[in-house]
N, C-alpha and C. Protein backbone atom coordinates (compact mmCIF):
# COMPACT_ATOMS: atom_id res chain seq x y z
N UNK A 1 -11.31 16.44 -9.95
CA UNK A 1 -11.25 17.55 -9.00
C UNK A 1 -10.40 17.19 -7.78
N UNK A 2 -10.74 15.90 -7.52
CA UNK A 2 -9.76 15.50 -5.80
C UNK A 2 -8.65 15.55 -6.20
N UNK A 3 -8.59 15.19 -7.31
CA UNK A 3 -6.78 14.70 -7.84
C UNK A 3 -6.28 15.92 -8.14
N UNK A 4 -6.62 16.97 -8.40
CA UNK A 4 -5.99 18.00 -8.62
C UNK A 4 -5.78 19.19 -7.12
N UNK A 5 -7.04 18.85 -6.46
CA UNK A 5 -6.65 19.38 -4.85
C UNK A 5 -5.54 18.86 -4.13
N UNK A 6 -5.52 17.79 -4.34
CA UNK A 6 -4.23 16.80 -3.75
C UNK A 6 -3.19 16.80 -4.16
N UNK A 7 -3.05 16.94 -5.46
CA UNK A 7 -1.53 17.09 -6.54
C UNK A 7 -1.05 18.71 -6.11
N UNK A 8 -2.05 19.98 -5.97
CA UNK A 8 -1.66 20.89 -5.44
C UNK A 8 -1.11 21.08 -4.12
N UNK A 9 -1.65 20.41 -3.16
CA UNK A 9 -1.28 20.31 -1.64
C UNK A 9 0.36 19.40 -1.77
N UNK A 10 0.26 18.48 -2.17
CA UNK A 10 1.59 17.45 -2.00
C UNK A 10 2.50 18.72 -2.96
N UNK A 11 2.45 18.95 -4.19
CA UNK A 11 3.43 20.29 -4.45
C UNK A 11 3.57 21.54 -3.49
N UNK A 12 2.73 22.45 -3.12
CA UNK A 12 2.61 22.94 -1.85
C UNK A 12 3.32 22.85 -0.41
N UNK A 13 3.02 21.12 0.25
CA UNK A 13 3.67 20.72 1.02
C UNK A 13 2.10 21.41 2.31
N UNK A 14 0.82 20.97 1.63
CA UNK A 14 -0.16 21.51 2.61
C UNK A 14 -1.01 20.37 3.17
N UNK A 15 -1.10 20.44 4.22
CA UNK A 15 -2.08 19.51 5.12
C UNK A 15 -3.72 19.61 4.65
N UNK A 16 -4.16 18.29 4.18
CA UNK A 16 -5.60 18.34 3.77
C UNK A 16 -6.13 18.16 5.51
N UNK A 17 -7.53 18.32 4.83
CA UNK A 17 -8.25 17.31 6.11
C UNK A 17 -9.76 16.67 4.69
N UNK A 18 -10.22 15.92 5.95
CA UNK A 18 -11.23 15.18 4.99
C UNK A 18 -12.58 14.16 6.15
N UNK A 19 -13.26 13.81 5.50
CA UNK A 19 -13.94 12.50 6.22
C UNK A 19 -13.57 11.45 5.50
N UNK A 20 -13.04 10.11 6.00
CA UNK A 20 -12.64 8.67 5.30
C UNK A 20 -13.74 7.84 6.43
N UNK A 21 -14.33 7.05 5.84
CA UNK A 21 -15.13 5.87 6.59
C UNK A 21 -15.81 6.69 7.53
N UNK A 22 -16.01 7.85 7.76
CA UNK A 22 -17.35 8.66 8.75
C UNK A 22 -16.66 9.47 9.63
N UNK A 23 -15.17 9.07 9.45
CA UNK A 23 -14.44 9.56 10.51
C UNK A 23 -13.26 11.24 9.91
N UNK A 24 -13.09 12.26 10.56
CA UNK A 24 -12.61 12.98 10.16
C UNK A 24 -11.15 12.50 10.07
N UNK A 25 -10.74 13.56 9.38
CA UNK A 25 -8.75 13.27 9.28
C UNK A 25 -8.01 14.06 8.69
N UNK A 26 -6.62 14.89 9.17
CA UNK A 26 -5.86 15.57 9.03
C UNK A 26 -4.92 14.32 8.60
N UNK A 27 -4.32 14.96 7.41
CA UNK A 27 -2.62 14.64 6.83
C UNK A 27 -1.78 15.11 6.13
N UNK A 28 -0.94 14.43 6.14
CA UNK A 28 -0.10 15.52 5.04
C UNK A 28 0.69 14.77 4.07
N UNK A 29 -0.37 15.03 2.64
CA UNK A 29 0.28 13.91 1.80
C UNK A 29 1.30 13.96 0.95
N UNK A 30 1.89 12.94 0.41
CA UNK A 30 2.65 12.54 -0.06
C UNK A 30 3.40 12.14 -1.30
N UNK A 31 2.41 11.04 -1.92
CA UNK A 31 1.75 10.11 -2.78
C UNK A 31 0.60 9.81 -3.28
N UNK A 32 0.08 10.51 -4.19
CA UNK A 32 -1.15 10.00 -5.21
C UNK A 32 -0.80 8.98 -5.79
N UNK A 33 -1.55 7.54 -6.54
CA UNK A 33 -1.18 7.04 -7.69
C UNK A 33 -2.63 5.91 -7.45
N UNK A 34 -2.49 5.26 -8.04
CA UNK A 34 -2.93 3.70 -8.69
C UNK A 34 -2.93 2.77 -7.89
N UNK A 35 -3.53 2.03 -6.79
CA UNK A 35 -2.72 0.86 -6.67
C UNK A 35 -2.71 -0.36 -7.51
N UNK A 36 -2.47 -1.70 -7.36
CA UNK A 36 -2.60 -2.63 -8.14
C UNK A 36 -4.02 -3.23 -8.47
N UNK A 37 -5.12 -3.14 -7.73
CA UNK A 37 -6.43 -2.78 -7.96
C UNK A 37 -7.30 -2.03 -9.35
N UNK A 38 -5.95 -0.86 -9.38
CA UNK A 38 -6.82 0.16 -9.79
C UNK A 38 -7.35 1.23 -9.54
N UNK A 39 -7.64 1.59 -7.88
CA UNK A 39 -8.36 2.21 -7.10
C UNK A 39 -6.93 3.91 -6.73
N UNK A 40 -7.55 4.68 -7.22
CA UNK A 40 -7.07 5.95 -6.72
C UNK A 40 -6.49 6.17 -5.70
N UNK A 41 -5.17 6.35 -5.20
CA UNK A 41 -4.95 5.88 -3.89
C UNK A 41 -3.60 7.08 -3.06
N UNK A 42 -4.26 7.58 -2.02
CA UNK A 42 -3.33 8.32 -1.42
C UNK A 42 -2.67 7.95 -0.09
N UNK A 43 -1.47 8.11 -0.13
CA UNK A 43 -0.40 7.84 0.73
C UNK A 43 0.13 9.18 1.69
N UNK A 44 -0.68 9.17 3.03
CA UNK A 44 -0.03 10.27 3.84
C UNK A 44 0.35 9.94 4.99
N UNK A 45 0.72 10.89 5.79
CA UNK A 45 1.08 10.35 7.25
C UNK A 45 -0.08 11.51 8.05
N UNK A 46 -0.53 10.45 9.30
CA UNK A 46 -2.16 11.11 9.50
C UNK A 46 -1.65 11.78 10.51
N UNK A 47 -2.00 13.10 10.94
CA UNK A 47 -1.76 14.06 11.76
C UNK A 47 -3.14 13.64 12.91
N UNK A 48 -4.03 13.48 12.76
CA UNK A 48 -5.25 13.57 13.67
C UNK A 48 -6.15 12.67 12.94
N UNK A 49 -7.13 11.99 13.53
CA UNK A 49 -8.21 11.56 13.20
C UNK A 49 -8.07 9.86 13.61
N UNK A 50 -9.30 8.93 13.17
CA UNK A 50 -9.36 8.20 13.41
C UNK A 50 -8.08 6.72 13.84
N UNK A 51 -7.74 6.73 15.06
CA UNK A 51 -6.01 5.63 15.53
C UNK A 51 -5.46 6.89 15.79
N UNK A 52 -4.23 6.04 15.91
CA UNK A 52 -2.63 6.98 15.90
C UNK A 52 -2.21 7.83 14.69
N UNK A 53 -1.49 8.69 15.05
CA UNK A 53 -0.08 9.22 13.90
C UNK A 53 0.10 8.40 13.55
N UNK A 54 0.45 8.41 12.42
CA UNK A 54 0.85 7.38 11.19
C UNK A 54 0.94 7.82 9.63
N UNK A 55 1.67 6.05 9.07
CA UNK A 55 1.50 6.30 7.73
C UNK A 55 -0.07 5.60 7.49
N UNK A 56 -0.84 5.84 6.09
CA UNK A 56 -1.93 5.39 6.21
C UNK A 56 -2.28 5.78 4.40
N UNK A 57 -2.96 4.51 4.06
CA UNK A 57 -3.18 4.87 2.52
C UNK A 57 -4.81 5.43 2.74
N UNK A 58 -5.05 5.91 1.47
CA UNK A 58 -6.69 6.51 1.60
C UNK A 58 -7.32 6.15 0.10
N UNK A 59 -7.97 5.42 -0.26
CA UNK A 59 -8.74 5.79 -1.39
C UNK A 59 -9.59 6.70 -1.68
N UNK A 60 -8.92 7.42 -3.09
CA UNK A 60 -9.90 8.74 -2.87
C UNK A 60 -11.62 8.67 -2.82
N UNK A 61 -12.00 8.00 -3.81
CA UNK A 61 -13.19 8.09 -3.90
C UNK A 61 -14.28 7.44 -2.46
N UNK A 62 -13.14 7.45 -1.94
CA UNK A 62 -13.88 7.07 -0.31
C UNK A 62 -14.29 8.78 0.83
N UNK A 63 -13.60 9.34 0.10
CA UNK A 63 -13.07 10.45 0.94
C UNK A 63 -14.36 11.46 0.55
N UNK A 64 -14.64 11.79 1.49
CA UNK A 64 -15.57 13.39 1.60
C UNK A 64 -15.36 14.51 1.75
N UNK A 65 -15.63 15.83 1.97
CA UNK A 65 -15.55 17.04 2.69
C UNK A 65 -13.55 17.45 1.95
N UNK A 66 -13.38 16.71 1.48
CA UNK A 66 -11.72 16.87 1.05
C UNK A 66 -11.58 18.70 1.20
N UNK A 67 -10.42 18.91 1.77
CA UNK A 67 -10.01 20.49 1.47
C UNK A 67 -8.45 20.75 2.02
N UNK A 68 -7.84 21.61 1.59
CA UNK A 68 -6.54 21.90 1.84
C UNK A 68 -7.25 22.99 3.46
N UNK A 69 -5.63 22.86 3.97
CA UNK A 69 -5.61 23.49 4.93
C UNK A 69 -4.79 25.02 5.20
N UNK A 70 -4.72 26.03 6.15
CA UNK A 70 -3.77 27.00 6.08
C UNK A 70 -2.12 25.91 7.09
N UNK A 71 -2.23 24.99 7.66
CA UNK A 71 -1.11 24.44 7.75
C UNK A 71 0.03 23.93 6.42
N UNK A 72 1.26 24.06 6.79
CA UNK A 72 2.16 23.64 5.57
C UNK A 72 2.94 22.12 6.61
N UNK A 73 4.14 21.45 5.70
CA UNK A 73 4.63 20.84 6.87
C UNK A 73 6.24 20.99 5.58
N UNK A 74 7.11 20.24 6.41
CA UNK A 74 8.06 20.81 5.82
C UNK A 74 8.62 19.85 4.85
N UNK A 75 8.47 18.82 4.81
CA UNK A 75 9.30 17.63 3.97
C UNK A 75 8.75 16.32 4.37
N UNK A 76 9.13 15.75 3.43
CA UNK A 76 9.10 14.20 3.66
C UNK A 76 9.49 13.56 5.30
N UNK A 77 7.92 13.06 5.82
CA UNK A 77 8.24 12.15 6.74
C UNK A 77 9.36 10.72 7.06
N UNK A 78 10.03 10.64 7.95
CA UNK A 78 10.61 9.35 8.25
C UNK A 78 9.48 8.64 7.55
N UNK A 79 10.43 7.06 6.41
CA UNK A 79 9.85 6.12 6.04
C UNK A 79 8.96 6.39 4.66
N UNK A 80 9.08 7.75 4.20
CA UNK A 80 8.44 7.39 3.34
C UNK A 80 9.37 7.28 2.20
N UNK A 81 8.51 6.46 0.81
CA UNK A 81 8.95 5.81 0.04
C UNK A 81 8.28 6.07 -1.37
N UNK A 82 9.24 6.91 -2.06
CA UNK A 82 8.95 7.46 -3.61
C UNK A 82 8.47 6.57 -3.96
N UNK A 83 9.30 5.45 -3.94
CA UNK A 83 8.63 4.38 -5.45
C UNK A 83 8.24 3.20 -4.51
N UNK A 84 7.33 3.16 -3.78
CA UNK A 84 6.54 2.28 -2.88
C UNK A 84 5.86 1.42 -4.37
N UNK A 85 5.79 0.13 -4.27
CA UNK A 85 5.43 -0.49 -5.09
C UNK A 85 3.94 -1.20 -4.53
N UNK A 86 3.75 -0.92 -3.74
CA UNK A 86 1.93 -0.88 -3.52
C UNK A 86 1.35 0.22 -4.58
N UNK A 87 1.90 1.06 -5.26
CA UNK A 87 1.21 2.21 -6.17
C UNK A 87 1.95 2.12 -7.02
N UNK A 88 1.95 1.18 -7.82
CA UNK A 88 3.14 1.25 -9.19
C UNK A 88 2.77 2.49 -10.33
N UNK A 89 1.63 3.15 -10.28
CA UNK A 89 1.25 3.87 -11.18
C UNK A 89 1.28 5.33 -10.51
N UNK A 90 1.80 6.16 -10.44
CA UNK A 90 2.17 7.40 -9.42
C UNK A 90 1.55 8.26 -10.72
N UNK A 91 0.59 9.51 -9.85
CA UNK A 91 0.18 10.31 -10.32
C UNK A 91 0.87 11.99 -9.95
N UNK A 92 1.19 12.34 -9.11
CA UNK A 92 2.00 13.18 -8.42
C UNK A 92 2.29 12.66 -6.88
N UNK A 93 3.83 12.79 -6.57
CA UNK A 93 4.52 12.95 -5.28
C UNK A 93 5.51 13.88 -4.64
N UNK A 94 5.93 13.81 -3.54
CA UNK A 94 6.89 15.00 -3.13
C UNK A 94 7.92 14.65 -3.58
């Protein structure tokens, strides 16, 4: 179910929000995939929530409250990286 909310938003180009570690968070993702772990893993740049703006990975199954937003954003942030090899296994990206 997450993976398919998320694969819709990153096609979309829509800002989730969510709870990660207790803390809320707006982003706008990017990158689903695998990392070398194993672990489900999303790659966005954080609009609000716990630190700074940033890039920031998320494991899904950490994540709560997950939902798309009525915000869109327009494209790929400065720095990001299709074939980031921290996620060699890509499930959907922009």
């Amino acid at each position: 179910m997450s993976q398919h909310v998320i694969c819709s938003a990153i096609a979309d180009r829509q800002v989730l929000s969510f709870r990660y570690k207790g803390q809320f968070r707006t982003v706008e993702p990017h990158l689903l995939g695998y990392d070398s772990d194993g672990d489900l893993t999303l790659s966005a740049w954080q609009i609000s929530g716990q630190g700074r703006e940033g890039w920031r990975d998320f494991h899904v199954s950490k994540l709560s409250g997950l939902a798309t937003t009525e915000q869109t954003f327009s494209g790929p942030r400065v720095g990001y990286n299709p074939l980031d090899q921290t996620i060699p296994r890509v499930v959907c990206r922009l």
